[in-house]
C-alpha atoms as a PDB file:
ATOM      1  CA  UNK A   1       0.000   0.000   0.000  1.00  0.00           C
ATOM      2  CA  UNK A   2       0.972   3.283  -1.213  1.00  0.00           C
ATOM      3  CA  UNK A   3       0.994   6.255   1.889  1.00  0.00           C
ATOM      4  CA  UNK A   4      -1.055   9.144   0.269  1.00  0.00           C
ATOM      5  CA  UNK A   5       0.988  12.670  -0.254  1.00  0.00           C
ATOM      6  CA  UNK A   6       0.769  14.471   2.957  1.00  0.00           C
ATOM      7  CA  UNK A   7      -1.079  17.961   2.666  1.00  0.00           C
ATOM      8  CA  UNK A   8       0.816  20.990   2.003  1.00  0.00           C
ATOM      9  CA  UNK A   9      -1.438  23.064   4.327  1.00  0.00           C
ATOM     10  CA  UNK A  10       0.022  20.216   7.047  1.00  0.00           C
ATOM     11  CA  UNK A  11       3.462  21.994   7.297  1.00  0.00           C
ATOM     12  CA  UNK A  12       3.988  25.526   8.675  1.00  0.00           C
ATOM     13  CA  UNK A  13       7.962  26.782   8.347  1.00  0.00           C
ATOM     14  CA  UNK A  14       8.778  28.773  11.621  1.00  0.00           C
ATOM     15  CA  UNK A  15       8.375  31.546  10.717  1.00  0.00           C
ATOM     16  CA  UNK A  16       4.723  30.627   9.544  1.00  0.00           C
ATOM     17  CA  UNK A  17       4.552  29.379  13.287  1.00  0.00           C
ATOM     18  CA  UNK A  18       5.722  32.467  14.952  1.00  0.00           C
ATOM     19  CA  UNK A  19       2.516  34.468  13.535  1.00  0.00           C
ATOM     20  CA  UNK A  20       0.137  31.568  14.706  1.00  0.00           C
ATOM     21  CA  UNK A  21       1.785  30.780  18.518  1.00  0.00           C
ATOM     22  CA  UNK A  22       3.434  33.066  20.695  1.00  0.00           C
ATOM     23  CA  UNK A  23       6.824  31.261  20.599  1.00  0.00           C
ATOM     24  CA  UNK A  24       9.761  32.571  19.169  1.00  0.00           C
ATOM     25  CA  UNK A  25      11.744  31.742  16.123  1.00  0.00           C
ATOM     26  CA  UNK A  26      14.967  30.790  18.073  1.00  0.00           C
ATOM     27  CA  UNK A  27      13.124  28.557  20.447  1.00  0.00           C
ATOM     28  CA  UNK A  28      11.437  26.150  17.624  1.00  0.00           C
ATOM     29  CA  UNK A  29      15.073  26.312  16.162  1.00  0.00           C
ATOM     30  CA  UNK A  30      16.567  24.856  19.189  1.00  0.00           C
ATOM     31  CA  UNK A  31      13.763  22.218  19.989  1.00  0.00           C
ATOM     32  CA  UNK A  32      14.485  21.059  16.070  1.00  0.00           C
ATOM     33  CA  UNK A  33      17.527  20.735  16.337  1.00  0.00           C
ATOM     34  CA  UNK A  34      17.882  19.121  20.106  1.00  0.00           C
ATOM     35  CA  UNK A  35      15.445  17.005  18.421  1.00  0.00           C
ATOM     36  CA  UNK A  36      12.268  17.582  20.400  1.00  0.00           C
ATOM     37  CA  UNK A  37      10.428  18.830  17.589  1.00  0.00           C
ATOM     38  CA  UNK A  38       9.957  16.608  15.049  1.00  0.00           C
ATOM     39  CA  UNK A  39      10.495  18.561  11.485  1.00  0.00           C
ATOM     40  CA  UNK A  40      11.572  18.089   8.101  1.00  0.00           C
ATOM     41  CA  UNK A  41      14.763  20.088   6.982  1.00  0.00           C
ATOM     42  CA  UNK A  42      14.705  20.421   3.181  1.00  0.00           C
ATOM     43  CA  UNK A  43      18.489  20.805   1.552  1.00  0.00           C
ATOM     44  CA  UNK A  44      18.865  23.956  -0.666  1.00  0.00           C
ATOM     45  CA  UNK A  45      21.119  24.894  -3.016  1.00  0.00           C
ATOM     46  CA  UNK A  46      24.877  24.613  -2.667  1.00  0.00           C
ATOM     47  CA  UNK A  47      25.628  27.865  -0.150  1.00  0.00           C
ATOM     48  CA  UNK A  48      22.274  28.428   0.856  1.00  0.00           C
ATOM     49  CA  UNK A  49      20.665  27.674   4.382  1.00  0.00           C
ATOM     50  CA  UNK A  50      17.917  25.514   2.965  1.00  0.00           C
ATOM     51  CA  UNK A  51      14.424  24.980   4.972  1.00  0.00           C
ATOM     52  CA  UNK A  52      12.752  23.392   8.227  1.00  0.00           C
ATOM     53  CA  UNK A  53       9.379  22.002   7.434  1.00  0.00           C
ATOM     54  CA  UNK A  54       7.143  21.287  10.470  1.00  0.00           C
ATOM     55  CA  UNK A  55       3.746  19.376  10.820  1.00  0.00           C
ATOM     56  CA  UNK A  56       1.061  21.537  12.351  1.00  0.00           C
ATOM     57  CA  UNK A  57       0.312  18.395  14.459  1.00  0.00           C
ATOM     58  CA  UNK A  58       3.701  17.725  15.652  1.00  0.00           C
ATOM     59  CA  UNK A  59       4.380  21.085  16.666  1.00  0.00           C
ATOM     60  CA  UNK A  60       0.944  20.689  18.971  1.00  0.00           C
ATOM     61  CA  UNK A  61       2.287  17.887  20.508  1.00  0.00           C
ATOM     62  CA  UNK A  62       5.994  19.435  21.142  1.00  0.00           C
ATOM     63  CA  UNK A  63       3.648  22.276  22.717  1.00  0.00           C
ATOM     64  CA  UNK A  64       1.409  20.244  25.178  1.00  0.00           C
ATOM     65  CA  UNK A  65       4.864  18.351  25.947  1.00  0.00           C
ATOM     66  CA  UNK A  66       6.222  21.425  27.461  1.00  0.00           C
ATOM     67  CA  UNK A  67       2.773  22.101  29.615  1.00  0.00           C
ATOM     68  CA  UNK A  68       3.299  22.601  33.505  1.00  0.00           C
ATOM     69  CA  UNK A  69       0.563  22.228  35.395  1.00  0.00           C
ATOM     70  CA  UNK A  70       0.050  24.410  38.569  1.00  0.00           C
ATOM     71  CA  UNK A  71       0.591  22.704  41.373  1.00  0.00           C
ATOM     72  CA  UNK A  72      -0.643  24.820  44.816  1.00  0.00           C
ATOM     73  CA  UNK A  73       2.695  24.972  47.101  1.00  0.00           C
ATOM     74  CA  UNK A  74       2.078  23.712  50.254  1.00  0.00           C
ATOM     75  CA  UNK A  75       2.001  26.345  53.654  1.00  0.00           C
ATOM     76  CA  UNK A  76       5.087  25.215  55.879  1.00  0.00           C
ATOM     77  CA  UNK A  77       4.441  25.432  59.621  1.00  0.00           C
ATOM     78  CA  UNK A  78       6.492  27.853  61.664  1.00  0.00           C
ATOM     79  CA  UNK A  79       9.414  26.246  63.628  1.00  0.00           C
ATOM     80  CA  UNK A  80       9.114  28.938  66.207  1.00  0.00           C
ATOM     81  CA  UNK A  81       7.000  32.003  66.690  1.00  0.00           C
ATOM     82  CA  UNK A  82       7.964  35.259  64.590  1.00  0.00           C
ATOM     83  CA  UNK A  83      10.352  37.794  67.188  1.00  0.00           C
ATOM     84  CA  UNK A  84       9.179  41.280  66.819  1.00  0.00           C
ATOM     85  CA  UNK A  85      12.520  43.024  64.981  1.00  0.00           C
ATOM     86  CA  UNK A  86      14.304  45.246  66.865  1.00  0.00           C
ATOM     87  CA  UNK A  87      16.193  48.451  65.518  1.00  0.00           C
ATOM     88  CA  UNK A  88      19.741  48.254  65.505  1.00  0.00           C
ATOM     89  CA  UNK A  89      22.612  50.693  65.013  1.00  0.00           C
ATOM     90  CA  UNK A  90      25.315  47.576  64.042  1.00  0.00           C
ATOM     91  CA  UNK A  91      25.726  44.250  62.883  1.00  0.00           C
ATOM     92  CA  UNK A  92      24.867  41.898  66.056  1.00  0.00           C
ATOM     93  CA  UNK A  93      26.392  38.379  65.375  1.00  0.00           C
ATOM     94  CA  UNK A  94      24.799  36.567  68.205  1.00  0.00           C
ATOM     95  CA  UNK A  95      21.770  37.880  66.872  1.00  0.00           C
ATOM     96  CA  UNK A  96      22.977  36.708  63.101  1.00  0.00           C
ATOM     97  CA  UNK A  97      23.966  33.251  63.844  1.00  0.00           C
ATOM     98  CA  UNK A  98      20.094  32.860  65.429  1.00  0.00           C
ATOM     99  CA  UNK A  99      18.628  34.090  62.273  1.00  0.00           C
ATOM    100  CA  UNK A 100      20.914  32.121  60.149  1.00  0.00           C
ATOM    101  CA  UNK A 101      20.095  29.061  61.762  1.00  0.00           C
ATOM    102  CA  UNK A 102      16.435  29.803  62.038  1.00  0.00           C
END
């Protein structure tokens, strides 16, 4: 069995991308070329830079593949009750090394 022709509308270059998604040029670049989005990179002419081709559909799935959810950060319990600051005039190291350690 023969695979049909894929769709021309199917493939967006990046800079095609850039318009659509609020990602930059130099970002789909990198994730080409580390290899986390999947592309096609079309040869040109001797000297020139040639092309990078990308499905619309892989470039959805490199997207949702860098998704962080928000995850609520949990409260942490105070180890000792808050101390009312004092002024000071100078550096107290007693009162430095308590802090530090807190």
């Amino acid at each position: 069995m023969d695979t049909p022709p894929p769709n021309v509308a199917d493939f967006m270059t990046p800079a095609q991308l850039v318009k659509k998604y609020p990602v930059s040029k130099s970002t789909i670049y990198e994730a080409a070329r580390s290899g986390a989005l999947a592309h096609y990179r079309i040869a040109a002419k001797r000297g020139a830079r040639g092309k990078y081709l990308i499905k619309l559909a892989d470039f959805i799935v490199w997207l949702e593949g860098n998704r962080h959810d928000a995850t609520p950060s949990p409260s942490s319990p105070a180890s000792s009750p808050p101390v009312p600051a004092e002024p000071f005039s100078e550096l107290n190291p007693q009162r430095l090394a308590k802090a530090w350690k807190g």
